[in-house]
PDB file of N, CA and C in Angstrom:
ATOM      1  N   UNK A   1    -248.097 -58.812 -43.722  1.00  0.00           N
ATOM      2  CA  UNK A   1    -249.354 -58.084 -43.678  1.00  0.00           C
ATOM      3  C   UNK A   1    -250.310 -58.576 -44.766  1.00  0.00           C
ATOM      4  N   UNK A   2    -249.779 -58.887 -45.970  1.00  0.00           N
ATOM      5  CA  UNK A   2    -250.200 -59.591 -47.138  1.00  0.00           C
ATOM      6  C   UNK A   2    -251.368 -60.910 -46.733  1.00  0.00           C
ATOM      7  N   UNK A   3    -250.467 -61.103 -46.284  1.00  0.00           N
ATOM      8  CA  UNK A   3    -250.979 -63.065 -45.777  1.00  0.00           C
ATOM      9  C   UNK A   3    -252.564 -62.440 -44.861  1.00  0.00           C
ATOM     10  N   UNK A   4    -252.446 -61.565 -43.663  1.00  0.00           N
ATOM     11  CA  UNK A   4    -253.381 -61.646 -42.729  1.00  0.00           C
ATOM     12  C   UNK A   4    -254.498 -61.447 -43.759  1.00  0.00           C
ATOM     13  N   UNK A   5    -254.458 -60.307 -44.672  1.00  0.00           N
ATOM     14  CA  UNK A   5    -255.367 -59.498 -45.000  1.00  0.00           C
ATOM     15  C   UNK A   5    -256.052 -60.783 -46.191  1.00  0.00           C
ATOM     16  N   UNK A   6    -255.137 -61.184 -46.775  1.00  0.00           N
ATOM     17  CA  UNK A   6    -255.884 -62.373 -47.807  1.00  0.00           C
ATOM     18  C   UNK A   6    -256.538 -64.010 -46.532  1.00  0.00           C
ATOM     19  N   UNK A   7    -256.389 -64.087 -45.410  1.00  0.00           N
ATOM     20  CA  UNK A   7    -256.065 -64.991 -44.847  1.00  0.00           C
ATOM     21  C   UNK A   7    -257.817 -64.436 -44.430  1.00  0.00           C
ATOM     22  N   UNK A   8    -257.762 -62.943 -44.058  1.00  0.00           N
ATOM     23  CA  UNK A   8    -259.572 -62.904 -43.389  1.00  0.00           C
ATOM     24  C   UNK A   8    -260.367 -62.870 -44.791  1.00  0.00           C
ATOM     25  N   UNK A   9    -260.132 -62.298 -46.052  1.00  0.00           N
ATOM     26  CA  UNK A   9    -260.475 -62.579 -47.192  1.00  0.00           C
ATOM     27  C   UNK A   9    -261.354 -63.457 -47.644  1.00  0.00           C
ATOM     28  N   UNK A  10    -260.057 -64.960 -47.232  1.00  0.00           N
ATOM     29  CA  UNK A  10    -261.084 -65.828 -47.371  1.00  0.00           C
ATOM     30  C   UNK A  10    -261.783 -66.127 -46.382  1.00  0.00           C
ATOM     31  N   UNK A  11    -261.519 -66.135 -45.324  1.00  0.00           N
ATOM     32  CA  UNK A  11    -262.341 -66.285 -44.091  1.00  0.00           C
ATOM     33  C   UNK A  11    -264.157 -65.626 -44.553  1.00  0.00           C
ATOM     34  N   UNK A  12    -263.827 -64.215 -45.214  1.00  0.00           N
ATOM     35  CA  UNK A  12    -264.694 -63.831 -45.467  1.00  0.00           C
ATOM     36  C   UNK A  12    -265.533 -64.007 -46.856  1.00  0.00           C
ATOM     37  N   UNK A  13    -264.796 -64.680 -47.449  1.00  0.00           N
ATOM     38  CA  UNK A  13    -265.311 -65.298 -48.550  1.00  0.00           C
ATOM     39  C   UNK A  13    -266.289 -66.703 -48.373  1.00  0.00           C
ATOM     40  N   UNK A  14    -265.249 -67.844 -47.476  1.00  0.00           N
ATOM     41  CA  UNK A  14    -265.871 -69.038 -46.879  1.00  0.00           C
ATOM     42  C   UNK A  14    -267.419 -68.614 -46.467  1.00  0.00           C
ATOM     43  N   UNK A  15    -267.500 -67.572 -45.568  1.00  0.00           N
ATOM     44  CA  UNK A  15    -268.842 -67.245 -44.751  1.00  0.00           C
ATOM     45  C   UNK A  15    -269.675 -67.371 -45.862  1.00  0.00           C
ATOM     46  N   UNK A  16    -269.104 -66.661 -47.241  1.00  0.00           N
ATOM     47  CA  UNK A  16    -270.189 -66.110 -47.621  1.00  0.00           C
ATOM     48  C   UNK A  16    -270.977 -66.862 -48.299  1.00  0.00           C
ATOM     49  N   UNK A  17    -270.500 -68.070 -48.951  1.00  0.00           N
ATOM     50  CA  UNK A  17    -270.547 -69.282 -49.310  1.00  0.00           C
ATOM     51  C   UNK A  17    -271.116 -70.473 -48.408  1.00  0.00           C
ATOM     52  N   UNK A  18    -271.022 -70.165 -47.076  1.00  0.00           N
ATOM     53  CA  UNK A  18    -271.001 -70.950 -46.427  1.00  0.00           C
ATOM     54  C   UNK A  18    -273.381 -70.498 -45.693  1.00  0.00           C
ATOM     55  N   UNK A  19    -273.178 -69.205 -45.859  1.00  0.00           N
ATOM     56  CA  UNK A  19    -274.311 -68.595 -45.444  1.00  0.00           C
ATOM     57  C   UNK A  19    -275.382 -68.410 -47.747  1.00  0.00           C
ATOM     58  N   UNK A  20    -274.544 -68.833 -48.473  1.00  0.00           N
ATOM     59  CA  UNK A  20    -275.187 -68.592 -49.184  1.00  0.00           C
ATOM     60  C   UNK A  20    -277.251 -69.218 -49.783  1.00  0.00           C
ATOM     61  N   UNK A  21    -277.830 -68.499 -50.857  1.00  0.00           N
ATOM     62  CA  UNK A  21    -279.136 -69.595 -50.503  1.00  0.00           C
ATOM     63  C   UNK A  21    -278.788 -70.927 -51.273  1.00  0.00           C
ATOM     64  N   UNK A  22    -278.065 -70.913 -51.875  1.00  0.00           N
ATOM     65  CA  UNK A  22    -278.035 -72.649 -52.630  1.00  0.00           C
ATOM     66  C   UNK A  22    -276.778 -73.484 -51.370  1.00  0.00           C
ATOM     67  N   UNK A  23    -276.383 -72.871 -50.531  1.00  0.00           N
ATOM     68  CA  UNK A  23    -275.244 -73.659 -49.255  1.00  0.00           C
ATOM     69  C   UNK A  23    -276.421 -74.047 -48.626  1.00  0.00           C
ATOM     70  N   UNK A  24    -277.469 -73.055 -48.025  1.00  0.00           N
ATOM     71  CA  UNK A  24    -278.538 -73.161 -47.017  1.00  0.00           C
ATOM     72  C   UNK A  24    -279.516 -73.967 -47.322  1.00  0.00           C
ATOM     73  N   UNK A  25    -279.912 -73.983 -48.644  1.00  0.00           N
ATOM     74  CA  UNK A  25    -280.671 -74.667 -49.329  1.00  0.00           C
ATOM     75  C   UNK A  25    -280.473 -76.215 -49.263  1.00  0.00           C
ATOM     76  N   UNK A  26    -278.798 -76.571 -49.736  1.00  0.00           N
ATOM     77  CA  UNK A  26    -278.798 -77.873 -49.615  1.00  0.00           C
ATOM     78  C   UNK A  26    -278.863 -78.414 -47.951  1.00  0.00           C
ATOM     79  N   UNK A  27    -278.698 -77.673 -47.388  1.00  0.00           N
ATOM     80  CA  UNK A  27    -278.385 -78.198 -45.837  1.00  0.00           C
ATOM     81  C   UNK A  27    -279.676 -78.545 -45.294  1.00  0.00           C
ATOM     82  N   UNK A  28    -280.556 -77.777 -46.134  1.00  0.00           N
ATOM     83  CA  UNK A  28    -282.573 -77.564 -45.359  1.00  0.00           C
ATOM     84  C   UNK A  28    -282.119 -79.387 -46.206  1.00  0.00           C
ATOM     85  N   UNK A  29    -282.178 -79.627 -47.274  1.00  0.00           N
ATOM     86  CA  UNK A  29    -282.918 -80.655 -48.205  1.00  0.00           C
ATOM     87  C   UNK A  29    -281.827 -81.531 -47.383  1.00  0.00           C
ATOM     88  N   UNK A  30    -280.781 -81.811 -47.243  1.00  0.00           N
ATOM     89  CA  UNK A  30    -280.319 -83.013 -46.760  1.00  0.00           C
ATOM     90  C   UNK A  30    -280.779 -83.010 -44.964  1.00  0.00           C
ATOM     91  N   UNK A  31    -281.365 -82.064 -44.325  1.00  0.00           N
ATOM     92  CA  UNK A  31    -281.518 -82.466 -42.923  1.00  0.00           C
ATOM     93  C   UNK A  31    -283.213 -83.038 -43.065  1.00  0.00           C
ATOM     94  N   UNK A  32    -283.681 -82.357 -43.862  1.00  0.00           N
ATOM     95  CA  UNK A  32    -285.328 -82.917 -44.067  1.00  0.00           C
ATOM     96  C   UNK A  32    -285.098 -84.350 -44.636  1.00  0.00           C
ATOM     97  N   UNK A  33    -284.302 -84.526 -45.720  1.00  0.00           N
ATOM     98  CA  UNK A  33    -284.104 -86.261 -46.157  1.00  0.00           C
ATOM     99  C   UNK A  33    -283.807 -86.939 -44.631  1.00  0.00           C
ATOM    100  N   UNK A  34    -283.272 -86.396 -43.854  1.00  0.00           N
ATOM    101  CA  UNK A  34    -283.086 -87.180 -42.693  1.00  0.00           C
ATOM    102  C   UNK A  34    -284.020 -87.110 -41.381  1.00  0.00           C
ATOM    103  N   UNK A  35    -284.744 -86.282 -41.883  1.00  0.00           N
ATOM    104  CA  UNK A  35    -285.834 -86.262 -40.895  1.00  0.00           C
ATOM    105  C   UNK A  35    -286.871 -87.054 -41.464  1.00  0.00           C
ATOM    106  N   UNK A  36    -286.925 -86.953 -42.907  1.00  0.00           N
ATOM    107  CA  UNK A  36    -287.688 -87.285 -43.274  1.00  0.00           C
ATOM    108  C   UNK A  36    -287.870 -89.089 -43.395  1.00  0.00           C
ATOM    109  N   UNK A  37    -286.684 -89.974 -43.560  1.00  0.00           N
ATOM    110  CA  UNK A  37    -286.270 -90.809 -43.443  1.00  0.00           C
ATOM    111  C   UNK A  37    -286.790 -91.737 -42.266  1.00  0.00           C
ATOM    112  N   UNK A  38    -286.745 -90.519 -40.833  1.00  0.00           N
ATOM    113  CA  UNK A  38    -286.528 -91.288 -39.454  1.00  0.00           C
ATOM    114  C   UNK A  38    -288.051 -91.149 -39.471  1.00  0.00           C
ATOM    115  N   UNK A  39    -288.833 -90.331 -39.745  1.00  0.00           N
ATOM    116  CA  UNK A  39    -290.548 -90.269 -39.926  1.00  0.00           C
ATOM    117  C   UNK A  39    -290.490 -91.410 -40.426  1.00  0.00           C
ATOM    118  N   UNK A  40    -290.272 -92.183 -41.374  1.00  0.00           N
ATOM    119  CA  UNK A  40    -290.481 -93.232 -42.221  1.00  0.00           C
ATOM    120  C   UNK A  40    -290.038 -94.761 -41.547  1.00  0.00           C
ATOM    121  N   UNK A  41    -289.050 -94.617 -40.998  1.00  0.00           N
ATOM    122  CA  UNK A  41    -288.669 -95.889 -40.259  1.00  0.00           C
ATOM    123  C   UNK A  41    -289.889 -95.998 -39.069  1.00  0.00           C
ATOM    124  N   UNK A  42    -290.007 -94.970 -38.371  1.00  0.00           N
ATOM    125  CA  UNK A  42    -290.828 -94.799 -37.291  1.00  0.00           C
ATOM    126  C   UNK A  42    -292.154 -95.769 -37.677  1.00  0.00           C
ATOM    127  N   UNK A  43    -292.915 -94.923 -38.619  1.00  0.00           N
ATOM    128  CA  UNK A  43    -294.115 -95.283 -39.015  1.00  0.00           C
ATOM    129  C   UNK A  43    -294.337 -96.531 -39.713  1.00  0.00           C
ATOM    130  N   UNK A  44    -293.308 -97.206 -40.126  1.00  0.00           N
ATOM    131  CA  UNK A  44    -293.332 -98.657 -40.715  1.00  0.00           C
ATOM    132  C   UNK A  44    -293.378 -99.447 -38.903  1.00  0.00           C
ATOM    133  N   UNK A  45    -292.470 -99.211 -37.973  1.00  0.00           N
ATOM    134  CA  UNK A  45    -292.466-100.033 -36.786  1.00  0.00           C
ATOM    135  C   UNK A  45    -293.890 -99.609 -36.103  1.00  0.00           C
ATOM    136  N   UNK A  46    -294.828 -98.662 -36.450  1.00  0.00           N
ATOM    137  CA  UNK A  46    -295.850 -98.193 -35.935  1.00  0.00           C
ATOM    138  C   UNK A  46    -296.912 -99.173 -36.545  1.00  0.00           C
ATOM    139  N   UNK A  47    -296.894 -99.517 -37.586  1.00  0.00           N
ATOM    140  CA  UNK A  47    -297.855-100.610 -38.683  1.00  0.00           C
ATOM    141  C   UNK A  47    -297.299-101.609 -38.546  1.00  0.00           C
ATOM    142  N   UNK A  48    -296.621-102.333 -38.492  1.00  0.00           N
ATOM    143  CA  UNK A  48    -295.960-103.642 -38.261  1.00  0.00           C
ATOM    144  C   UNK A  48    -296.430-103.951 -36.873  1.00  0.00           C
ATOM    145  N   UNK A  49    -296.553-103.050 -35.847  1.00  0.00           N
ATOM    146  CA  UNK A  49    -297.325-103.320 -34.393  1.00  0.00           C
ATOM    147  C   UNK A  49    -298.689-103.534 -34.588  1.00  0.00           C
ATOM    148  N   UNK A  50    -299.359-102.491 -35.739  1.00  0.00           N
ATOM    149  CA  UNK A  50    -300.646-102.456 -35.508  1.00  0.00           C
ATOM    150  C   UNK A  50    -301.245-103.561 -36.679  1.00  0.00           C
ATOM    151  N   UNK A  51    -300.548-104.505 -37.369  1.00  0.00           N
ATOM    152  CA  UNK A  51    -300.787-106.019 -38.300  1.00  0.00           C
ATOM    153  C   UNK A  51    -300.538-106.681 -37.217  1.00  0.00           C
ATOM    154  N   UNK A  52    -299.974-106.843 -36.389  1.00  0.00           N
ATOM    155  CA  UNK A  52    -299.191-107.762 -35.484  1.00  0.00           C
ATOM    156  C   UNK A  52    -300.796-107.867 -34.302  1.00  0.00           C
ATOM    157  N   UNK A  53    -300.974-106.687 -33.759  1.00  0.00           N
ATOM    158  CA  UNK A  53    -302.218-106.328 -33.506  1.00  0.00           C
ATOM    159  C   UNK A  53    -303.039-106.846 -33.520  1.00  0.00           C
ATOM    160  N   UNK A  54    -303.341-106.288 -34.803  1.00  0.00           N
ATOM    161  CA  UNK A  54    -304.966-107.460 -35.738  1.00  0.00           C
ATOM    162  C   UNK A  54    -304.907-108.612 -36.395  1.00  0.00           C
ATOM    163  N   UNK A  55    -303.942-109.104 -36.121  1.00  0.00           N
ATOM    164  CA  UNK A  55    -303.748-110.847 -36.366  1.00  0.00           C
ATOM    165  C   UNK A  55    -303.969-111.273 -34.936  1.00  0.00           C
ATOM    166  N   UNK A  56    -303.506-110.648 -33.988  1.00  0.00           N
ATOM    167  CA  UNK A  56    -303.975-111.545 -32.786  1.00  0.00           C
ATOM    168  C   UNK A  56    -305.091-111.435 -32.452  1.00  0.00           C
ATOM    169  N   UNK A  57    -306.071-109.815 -32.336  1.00  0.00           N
ATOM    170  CA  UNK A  57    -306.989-109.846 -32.374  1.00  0.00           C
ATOM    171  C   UNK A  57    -308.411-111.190 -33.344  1.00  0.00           C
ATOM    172  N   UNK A  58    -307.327-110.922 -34.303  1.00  0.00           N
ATOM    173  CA  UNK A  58    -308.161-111.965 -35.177  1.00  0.00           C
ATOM    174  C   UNK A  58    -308.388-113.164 -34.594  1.00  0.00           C
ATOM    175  N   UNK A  59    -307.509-113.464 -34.156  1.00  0.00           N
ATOM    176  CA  UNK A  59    -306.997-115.435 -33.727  1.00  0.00           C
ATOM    177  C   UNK A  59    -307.741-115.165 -32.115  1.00  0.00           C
ATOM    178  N   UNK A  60    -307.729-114.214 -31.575  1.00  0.00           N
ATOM    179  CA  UNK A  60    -308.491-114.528 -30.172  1.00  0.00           C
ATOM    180  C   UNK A  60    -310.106-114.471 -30.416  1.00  0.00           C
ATOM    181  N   UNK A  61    -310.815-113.804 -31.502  1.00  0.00           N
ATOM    182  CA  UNK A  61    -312.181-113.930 -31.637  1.00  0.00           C
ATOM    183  C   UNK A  61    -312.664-114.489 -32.763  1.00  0.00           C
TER     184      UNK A  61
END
């Protein structure tokens, strides 16, 4: 009976830790670094089209 009752314990401990604001907190800052990241790759292949662009533009007039 020992075991169950320490066994939801932590179960209920994990949650609480798991829902805490510095758990939640890091999870916002590492999913935004990764959003934030893929914004960044994006927008470099978005400018690299638009140099690529105006060099040809250039060379055709």
């Amino acid at each position: 009976m020992d075991t169950d009752d320490s066994f939801e314990e932590n179960m209920i401990t994990q949650q609480r830790y798991n829902d805490s604001p510095d758990r939640t907190n890091f999870r916002c800052r590492k999913n935004l670094k990764i959003i934030l990241s893929i914004i960044s790759k994006e927008r470099l292949k978005i400018s690299n089209k638009f140099v690529a662009l105006q060099w040809k533009m250039k060379h055709i007039f």
